[in-house]
PDB file of N, CA and C in Angstrom:
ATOM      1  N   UNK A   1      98.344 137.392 142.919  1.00  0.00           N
ATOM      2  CA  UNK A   1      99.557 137.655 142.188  1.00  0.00           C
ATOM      3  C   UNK A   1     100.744 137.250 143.061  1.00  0.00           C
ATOM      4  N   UNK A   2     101.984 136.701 142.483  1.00  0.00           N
ATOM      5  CA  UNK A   2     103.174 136.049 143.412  1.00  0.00           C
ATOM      6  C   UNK A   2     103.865 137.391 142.863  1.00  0.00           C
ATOM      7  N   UNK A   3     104.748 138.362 143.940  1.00  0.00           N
ATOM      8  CA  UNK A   3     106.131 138.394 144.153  1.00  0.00           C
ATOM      9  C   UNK A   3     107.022 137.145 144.364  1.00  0.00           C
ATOM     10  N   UNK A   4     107.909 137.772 143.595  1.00  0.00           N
ATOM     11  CA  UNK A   4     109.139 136.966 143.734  1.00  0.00           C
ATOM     12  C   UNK A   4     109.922 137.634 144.941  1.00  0.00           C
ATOM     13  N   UNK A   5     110.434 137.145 146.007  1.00  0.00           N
ATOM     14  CA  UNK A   5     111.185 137.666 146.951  1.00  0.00           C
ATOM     15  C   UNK A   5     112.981 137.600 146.982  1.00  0.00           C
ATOM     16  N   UNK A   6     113.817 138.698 147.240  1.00  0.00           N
ATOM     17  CA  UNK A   6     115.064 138.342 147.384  1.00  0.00           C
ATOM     18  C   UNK A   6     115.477 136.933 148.717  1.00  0.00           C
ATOM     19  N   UNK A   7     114.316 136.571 148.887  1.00  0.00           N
ATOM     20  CA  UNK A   7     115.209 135.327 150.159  1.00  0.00           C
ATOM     21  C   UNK A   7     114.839 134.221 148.974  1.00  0.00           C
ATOM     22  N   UNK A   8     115.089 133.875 147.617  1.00  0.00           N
ATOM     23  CA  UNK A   8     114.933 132.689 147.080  1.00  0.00           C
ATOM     24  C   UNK A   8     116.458 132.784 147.056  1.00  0.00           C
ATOM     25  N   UNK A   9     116.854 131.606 147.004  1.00  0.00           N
ATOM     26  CA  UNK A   9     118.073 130.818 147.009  1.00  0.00           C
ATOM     27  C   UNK A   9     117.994 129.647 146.693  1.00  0.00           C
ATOM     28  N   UNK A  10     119.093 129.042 146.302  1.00  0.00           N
ATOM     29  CA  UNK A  10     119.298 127.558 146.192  1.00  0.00           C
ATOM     30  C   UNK A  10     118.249 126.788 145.867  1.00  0.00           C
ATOM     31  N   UNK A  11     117.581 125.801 146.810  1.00  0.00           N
ATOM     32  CA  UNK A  11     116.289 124.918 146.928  1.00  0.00           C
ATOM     33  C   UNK A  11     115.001 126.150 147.373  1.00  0.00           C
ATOM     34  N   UNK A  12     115.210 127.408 147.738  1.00  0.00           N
ATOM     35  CA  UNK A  12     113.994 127.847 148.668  1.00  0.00           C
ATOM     36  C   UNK A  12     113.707 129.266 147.703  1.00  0.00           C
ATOM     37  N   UNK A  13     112.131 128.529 147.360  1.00  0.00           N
ATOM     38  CA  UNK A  13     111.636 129.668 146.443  1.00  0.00           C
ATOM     39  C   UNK A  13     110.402 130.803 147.519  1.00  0.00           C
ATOM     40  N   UNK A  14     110.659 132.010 147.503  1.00  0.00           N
ATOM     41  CA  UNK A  14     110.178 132.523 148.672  1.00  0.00           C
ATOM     42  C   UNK A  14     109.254 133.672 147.750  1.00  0.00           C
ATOM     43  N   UNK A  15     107.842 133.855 148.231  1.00  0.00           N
ATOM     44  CA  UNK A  15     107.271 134.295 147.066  1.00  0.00           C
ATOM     45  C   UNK A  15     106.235 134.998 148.432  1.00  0.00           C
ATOM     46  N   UNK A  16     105.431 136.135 148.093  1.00  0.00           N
ATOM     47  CA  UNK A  16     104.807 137.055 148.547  1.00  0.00           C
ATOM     48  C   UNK A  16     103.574 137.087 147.348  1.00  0.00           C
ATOM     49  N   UNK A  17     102.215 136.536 148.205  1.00  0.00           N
ATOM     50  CA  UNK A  17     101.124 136.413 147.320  1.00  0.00           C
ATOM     51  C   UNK A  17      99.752 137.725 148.086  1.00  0.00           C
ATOM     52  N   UNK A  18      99.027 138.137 147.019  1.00  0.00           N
ATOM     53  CA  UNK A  18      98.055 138.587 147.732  1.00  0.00           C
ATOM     54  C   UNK A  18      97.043 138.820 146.559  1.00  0.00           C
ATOM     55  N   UNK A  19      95.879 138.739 146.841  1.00  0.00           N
ATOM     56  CA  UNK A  19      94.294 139.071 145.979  1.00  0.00           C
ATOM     57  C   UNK A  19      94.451 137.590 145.328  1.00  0.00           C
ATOM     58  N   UNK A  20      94.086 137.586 144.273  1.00  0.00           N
ATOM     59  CA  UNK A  20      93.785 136.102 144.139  1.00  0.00           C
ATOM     60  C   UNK A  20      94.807 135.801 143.453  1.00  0.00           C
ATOM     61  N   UNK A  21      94.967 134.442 143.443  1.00  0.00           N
ATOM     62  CA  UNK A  21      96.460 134.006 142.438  1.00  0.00           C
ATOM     63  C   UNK A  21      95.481 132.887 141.206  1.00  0.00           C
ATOM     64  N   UNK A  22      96.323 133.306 140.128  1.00  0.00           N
ATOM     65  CA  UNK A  22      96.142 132.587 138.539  1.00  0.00           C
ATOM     66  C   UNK A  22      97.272 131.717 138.051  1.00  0.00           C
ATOM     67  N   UNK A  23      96.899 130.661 137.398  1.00  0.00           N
ATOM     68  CA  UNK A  23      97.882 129.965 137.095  1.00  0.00           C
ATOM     69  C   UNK A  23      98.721 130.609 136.376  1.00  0.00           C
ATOM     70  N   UNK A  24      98.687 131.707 136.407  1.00  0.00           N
ATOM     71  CA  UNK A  24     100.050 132.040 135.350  1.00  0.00           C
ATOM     72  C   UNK A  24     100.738 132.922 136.306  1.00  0.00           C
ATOM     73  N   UNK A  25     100.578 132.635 137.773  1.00  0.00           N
ATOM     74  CA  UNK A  25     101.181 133.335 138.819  1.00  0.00           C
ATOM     75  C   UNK A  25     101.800 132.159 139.294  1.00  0.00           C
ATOM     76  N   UNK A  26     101.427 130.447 139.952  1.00  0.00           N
ATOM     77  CA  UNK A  26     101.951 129.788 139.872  1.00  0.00           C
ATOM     78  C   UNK A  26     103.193 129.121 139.005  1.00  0.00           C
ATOM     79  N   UNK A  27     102.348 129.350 137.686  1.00  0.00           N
ATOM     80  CA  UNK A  27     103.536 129.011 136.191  1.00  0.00           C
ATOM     81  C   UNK A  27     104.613 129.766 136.312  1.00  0.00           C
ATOM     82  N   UNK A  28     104.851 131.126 137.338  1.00  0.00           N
ATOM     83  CA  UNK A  28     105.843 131.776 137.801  1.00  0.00           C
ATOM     84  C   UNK A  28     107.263 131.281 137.908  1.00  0.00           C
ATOM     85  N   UNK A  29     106.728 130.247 138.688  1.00  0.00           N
ATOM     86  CA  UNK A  29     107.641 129.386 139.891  1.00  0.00           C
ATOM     87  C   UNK A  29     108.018 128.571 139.159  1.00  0.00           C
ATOM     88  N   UNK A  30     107.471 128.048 138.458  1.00  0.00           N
ATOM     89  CA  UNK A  30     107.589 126.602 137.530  1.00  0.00           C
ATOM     90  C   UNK A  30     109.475 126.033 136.978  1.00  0.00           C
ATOM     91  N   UNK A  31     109.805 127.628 136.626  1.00  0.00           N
ATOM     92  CA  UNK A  31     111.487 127.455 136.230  1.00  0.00           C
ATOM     93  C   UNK A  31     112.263 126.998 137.563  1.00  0.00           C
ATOM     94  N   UNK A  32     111.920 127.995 138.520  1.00  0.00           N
ATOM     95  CA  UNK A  32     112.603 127.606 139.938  1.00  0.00           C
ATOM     96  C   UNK A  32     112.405 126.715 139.971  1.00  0.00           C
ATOM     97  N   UNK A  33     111.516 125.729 140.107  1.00  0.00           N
ATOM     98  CA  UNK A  33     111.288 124.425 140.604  1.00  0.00           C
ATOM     99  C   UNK A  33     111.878 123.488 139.532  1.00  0.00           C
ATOM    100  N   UNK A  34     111.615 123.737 138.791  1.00  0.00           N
ATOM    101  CA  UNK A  34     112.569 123.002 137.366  1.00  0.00           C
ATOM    102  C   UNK A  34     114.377 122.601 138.340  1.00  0.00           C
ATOM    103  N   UNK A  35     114.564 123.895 137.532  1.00  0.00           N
ATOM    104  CA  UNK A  35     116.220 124.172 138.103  1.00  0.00           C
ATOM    105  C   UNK A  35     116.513 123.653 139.474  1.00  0.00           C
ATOM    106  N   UNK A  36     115.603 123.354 140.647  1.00  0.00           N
ATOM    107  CA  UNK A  36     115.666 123.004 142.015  1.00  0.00           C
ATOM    108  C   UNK A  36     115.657 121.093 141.616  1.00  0.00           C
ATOM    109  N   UNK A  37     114.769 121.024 141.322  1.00  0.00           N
ATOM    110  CA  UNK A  37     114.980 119.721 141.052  1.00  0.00           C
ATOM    111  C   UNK A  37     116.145 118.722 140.024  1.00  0.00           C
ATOM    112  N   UNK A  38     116.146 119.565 138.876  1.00  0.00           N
ATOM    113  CA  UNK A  38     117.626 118.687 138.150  1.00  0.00           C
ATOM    114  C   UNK A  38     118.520 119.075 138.986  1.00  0.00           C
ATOM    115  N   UNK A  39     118.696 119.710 140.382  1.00  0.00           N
ATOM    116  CA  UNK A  39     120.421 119.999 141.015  1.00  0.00           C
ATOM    117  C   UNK A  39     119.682 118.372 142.337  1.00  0.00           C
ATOM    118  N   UNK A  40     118.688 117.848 142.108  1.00  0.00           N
ATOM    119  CA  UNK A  40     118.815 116.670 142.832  1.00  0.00           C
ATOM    120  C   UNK A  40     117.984 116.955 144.551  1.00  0.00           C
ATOM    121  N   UNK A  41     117.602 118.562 144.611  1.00  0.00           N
ATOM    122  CA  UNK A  41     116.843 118.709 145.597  1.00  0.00           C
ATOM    123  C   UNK A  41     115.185 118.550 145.875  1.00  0.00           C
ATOM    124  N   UNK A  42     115.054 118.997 146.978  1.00  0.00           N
ATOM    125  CA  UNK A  42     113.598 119.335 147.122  1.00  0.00           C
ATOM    126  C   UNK A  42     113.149 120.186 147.551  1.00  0.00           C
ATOM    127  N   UNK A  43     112.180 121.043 146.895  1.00  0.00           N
ATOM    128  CA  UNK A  43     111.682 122.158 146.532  1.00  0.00           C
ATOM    129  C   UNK A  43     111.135 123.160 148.260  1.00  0.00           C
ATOM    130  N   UNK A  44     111.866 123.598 148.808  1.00  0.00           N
ATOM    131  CA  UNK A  44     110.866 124.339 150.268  1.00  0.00           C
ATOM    132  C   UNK A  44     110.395 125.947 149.807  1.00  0.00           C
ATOM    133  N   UNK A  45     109.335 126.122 150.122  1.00  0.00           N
ATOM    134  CA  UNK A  45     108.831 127.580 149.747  1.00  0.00           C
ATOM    135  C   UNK A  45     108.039 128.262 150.623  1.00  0.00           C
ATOM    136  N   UNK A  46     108.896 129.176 150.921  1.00  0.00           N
ATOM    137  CA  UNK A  46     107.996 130.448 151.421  1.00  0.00           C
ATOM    138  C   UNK A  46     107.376 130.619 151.143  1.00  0.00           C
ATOM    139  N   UNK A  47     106.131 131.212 151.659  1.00  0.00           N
ATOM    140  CA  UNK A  47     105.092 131.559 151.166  1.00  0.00           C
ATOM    141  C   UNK A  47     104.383 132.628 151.992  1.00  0.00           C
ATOM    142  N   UNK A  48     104.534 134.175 152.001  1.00  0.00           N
ATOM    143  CA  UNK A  48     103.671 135.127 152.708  1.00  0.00           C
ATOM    144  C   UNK A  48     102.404 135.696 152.112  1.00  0.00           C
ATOM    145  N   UNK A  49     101.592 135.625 152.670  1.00  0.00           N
ATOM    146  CA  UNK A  49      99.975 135.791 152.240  1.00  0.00           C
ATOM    147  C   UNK A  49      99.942 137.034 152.403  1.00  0.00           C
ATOM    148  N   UNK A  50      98.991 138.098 151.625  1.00  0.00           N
ATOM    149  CA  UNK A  50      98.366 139.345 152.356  1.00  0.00           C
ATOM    150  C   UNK A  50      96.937 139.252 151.426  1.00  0.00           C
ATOM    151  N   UNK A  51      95.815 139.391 151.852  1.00  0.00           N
ATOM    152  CA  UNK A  51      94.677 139.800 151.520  1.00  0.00           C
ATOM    153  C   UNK A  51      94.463 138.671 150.636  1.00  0.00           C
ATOM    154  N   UNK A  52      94.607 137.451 150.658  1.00  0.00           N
ATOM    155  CA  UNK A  52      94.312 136.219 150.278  1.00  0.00           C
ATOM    156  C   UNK A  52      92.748 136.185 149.683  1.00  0.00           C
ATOM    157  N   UNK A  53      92.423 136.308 148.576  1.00  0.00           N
ATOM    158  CA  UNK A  53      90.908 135.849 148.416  1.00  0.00           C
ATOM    159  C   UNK A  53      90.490 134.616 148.148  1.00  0.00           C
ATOM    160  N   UNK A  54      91.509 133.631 146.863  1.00  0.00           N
ATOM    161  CA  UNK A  54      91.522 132.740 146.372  1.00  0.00           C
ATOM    162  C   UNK A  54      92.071 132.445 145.326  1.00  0.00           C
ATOM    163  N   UNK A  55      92.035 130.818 144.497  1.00  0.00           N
ATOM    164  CA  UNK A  55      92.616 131.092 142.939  1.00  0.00           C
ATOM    165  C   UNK A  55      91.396 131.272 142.559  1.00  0.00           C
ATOM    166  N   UNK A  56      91.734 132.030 141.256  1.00  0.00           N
ATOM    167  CA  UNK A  56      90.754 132.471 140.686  1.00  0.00           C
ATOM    168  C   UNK A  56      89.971 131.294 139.913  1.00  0.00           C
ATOM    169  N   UNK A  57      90.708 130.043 139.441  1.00  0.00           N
ATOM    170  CA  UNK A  57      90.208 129.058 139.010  1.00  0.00           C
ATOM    171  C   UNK A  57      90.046 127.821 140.075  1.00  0.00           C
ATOM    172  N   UNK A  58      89.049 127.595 141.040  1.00  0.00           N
ATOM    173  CA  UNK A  58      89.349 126.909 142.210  1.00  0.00           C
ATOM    174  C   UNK A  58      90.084 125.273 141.914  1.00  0.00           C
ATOM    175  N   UNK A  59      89.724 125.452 140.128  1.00  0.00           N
ATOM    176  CA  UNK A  59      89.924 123.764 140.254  1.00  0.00           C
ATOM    177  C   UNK A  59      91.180 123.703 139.707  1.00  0.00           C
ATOM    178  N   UNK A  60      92.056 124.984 139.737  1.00  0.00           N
ATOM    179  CA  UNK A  60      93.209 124.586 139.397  1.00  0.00           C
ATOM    180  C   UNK A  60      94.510 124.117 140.326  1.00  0.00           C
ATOM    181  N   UNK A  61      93.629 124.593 141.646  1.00  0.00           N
ATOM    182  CA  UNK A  61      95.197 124.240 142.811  1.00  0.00           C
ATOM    183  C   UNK A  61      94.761 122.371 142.661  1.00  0.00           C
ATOM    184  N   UNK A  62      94.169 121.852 142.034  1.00  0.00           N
ATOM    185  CA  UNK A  62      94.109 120.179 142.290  1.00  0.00           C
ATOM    186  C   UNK A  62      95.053 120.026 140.938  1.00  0.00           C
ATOM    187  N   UNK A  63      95.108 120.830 139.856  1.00  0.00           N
ATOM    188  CA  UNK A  63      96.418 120.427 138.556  1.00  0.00           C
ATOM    189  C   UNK A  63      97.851 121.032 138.673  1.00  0.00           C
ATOM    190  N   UNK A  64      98.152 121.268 139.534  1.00  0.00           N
ATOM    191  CA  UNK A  64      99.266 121.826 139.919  1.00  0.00           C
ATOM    192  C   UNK A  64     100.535 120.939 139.786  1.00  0.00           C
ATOM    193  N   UNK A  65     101.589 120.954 139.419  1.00  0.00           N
ATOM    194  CA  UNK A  65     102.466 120.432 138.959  1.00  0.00           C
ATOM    195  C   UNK A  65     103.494 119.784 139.940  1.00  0.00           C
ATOM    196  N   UNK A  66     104.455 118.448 139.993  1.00  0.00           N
ATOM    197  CA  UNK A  66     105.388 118.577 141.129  1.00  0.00           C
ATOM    198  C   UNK A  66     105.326 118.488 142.560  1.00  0.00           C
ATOM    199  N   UNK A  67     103.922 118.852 143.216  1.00  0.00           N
ATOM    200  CA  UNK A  67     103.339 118.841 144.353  1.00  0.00           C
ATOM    201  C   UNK A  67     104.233 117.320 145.286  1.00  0.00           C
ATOM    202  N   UNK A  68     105.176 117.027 144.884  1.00  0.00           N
ATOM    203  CA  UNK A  68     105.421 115.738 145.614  1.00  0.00           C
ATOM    204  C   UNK A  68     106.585 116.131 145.755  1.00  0.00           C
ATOM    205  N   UNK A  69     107.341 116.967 145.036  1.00  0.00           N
ATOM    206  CA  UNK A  69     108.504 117.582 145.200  1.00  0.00           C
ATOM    207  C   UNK A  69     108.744 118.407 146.405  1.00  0.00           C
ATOM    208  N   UNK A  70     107.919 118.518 146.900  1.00  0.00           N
ATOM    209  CA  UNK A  70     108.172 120.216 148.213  1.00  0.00           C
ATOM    210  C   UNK A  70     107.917 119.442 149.126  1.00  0.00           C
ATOM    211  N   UNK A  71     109.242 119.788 149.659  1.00  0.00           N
ATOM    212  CA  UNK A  71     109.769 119.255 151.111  1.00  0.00           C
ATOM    213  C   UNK A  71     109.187 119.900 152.579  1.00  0.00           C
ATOM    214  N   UNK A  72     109.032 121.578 152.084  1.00  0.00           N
ATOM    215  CA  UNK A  72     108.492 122.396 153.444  1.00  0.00           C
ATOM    216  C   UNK A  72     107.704 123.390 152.468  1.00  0.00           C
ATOM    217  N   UNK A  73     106.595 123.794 153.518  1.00  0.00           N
ATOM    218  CA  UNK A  73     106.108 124.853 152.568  1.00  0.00           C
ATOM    219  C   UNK A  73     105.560 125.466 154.045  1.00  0.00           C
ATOM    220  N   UNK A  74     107.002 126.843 154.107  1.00  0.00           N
ATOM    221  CA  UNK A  74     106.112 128.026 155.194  1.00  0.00           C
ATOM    222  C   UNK A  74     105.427 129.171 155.148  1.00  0.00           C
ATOM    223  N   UNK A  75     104.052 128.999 155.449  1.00  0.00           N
ATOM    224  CA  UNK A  75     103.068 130.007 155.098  1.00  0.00           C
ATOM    225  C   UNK A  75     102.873 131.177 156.040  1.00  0.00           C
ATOM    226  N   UNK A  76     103.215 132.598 156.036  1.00  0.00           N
ATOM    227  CA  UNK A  76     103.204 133.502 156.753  1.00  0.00           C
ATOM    228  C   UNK A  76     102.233 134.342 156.717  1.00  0.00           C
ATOM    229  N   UNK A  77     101.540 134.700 157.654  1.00  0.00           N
ATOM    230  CA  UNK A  77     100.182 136.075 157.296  1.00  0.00           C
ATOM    231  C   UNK A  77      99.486 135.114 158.452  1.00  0.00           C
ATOM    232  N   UNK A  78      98.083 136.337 158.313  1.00  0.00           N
ATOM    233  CA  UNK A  78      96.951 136.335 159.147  1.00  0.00           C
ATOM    234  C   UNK A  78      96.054 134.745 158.630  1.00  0.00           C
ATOM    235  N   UNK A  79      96.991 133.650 158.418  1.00  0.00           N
ATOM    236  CA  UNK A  79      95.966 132.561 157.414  1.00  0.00           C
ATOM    237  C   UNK A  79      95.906 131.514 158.535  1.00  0.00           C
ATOM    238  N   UNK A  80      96.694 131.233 159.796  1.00  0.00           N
ATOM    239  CA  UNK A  80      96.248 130.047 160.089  1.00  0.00           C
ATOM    240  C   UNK A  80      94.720 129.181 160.416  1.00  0.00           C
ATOM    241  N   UNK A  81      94.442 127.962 160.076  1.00  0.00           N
ATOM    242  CA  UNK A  81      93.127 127.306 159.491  1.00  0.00           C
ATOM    243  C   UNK A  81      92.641 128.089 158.568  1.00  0.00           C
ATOM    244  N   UNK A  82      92.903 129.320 157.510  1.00  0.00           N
ATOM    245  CA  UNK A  82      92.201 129.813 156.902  1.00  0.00           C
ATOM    246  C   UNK A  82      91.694 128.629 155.584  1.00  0.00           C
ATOM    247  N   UNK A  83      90.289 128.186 155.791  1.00  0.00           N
ATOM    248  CA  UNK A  83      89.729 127.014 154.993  1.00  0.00           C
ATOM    249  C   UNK A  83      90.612 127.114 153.709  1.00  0.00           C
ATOM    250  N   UNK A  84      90.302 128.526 153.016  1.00  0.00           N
ATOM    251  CA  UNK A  84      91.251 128.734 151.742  1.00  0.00           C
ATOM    252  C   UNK A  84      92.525 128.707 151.539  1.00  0.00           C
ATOM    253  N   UNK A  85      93.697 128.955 152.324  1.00  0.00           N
ATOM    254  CA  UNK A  85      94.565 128.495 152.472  1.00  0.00           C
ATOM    255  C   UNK A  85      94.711 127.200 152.667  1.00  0.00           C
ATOM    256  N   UNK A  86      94.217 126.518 153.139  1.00  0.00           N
ATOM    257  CA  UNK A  86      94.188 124.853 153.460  1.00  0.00           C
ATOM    258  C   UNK A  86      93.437 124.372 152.239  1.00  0.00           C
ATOM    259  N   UNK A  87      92.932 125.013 151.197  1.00  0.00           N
ATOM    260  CA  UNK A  87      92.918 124.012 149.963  1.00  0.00           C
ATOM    261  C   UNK A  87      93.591 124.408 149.087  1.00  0.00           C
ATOM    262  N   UNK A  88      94.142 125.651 149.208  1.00  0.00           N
ATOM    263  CA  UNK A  88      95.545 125.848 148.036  1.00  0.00           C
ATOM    264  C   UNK A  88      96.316 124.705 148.390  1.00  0.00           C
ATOM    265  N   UNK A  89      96.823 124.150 149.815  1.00  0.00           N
ATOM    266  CA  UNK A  89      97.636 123.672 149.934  1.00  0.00           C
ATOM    267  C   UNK A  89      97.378 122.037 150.090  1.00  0.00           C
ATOM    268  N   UNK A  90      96.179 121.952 149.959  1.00  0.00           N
ATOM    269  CA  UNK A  90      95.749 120.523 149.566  1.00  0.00           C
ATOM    270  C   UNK A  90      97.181 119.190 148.562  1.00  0.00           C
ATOM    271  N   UNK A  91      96.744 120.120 147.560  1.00  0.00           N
ATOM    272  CA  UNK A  91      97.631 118.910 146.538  1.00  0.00           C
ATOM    273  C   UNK A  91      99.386 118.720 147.149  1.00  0.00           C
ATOM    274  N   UNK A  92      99.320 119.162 148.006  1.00  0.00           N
ATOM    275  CA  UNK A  92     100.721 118.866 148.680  1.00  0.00           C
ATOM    276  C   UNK A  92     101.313 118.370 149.567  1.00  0.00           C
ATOM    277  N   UNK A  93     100.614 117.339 149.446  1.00  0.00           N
ATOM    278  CA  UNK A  93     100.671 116.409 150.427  1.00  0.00           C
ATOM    279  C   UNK A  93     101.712 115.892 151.445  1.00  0.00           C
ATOM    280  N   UNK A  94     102.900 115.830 150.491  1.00  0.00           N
ATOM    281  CA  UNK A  94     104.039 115.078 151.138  1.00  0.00           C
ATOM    282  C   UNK A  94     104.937 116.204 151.636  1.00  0.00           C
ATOM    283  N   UNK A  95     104.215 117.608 151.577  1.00  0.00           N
ATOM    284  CA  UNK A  95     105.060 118.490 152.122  1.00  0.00           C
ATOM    285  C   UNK A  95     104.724 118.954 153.755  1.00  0.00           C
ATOM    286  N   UNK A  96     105.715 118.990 154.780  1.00  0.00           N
ATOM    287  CA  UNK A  96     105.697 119.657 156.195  1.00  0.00           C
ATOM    288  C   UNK A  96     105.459 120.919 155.594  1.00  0.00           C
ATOM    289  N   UNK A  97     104.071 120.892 156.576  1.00  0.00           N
ATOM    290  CA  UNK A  97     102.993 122.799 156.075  1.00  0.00           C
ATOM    291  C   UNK A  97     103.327 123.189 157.362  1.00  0.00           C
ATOM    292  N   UNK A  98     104.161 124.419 157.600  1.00  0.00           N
ATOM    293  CA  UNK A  98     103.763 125.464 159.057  1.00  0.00           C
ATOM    294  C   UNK A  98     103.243 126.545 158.827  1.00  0.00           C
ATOM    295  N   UNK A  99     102.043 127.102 160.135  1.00  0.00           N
ATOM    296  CA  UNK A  99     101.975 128.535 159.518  1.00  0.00           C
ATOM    297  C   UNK A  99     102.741 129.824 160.616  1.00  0.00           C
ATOM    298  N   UNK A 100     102.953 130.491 160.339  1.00  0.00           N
ATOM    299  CA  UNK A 100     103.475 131.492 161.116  1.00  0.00           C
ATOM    300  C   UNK A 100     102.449 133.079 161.231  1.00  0.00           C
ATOM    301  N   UNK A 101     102.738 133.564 161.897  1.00  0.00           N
ATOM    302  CA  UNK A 101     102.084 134.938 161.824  1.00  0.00           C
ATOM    303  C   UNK A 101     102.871 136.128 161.337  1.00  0.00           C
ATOM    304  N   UNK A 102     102.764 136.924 160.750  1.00  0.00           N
ATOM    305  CA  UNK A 102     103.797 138.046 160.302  1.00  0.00           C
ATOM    306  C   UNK A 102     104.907 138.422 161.370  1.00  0.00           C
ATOM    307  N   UNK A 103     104.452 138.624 162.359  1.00  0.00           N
ATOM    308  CA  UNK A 103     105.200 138.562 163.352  1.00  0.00           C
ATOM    309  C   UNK A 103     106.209 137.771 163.688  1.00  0.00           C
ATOM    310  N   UNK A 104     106.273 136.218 163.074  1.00  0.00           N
ATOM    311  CA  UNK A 104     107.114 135.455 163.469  1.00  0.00           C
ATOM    312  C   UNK A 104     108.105 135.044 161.995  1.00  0.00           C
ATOM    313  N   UNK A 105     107.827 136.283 160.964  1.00  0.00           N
ATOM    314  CA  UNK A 105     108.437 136.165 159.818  1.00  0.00           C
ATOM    315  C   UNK A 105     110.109 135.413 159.318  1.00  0.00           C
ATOM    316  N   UNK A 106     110.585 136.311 160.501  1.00  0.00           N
ATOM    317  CA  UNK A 106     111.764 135.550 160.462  1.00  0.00           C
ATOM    318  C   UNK A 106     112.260 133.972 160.763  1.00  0.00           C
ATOM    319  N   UNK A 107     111.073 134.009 161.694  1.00  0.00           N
ATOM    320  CA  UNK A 107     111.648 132.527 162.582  1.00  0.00           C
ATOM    321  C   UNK A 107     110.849 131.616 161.000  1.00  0.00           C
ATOM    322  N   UNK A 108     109.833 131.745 160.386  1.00  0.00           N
ATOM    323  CA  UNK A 108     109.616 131.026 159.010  1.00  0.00           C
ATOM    324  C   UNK A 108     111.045 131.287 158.181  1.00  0.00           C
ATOM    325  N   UNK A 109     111.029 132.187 158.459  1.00  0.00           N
ATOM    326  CA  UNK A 109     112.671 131.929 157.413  1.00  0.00           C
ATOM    327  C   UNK A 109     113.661 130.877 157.586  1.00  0.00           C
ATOM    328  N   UNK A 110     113.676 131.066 159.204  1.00  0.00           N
ATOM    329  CA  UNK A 110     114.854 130.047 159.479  1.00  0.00           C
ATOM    330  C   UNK A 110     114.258 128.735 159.623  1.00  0.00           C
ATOM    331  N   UNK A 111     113.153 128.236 159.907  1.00  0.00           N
ATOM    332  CA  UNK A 111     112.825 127.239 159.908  1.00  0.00           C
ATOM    333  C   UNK A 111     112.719 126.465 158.112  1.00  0.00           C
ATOM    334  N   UNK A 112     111.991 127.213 156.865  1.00  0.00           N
ATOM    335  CA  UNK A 112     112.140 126.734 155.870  1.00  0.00           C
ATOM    336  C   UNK A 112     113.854 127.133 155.204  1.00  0.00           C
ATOM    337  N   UNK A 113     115.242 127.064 156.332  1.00  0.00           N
ATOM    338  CA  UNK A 113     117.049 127.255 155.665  1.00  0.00           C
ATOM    339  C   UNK A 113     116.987 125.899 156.095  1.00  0.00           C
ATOM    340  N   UNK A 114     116.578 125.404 157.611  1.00  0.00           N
ATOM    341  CA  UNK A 114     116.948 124.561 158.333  1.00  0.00           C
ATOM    342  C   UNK A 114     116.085 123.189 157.850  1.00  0.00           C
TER     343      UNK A 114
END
């Protein structure tokens, strides 16, 4: 399931995921990213993990929409190399992926302003 977080702004959609996510948790985002793109930007998103299992439809993180649009995508939680995390984030190719540890929450913040 995505929270929506108060650090979305402007281009940066900042979202708090945990247990498994469904496309109609992605389809969430879908307006933000809309609205981010007709103002002529590109899309950077937070992204904090907790208790990550998977999508529930594995073959849906490959139909995912826009994926060429996201400029940064910073992933926070206990996920770095987590295999599953690294195929959510597959179809996104053209985006700079960092991961951070909860601990370094903030400094993901400032790195996906900057």
């Amino acid at each position: 399931m995505f929270e929506l977080l108060d650090f979305t702004a402007q281009n940066i959609i900042a979202t708090k995921a945990d247990d498994q996510l469904r496309r109609v948790d992605y389809e969430k985002i879908y307006p933000l990213v809309h609205n981010i793109l007709l103002s002529g930007k590109k899309v950077r998103w937070y992204l904090e993990i907790e208790n990550f299992n998977q999508w529930s439809d594995n073959s849906y993180s490959q139909k995912i929409m826009h994926t060429n649009d996201f400029e940064k995508i910073g992933c926070v939680g206990a996920i770095d190399g987590d295999k599953r995390i690294m195929k959510m984030l597959e179809p996104f190719k053209n985006a700079e992926i960092l991961f951070f540890s909860i601990a370094d929450k903030e400094m993901a913040k400032s790195w996906i302003r900057d």
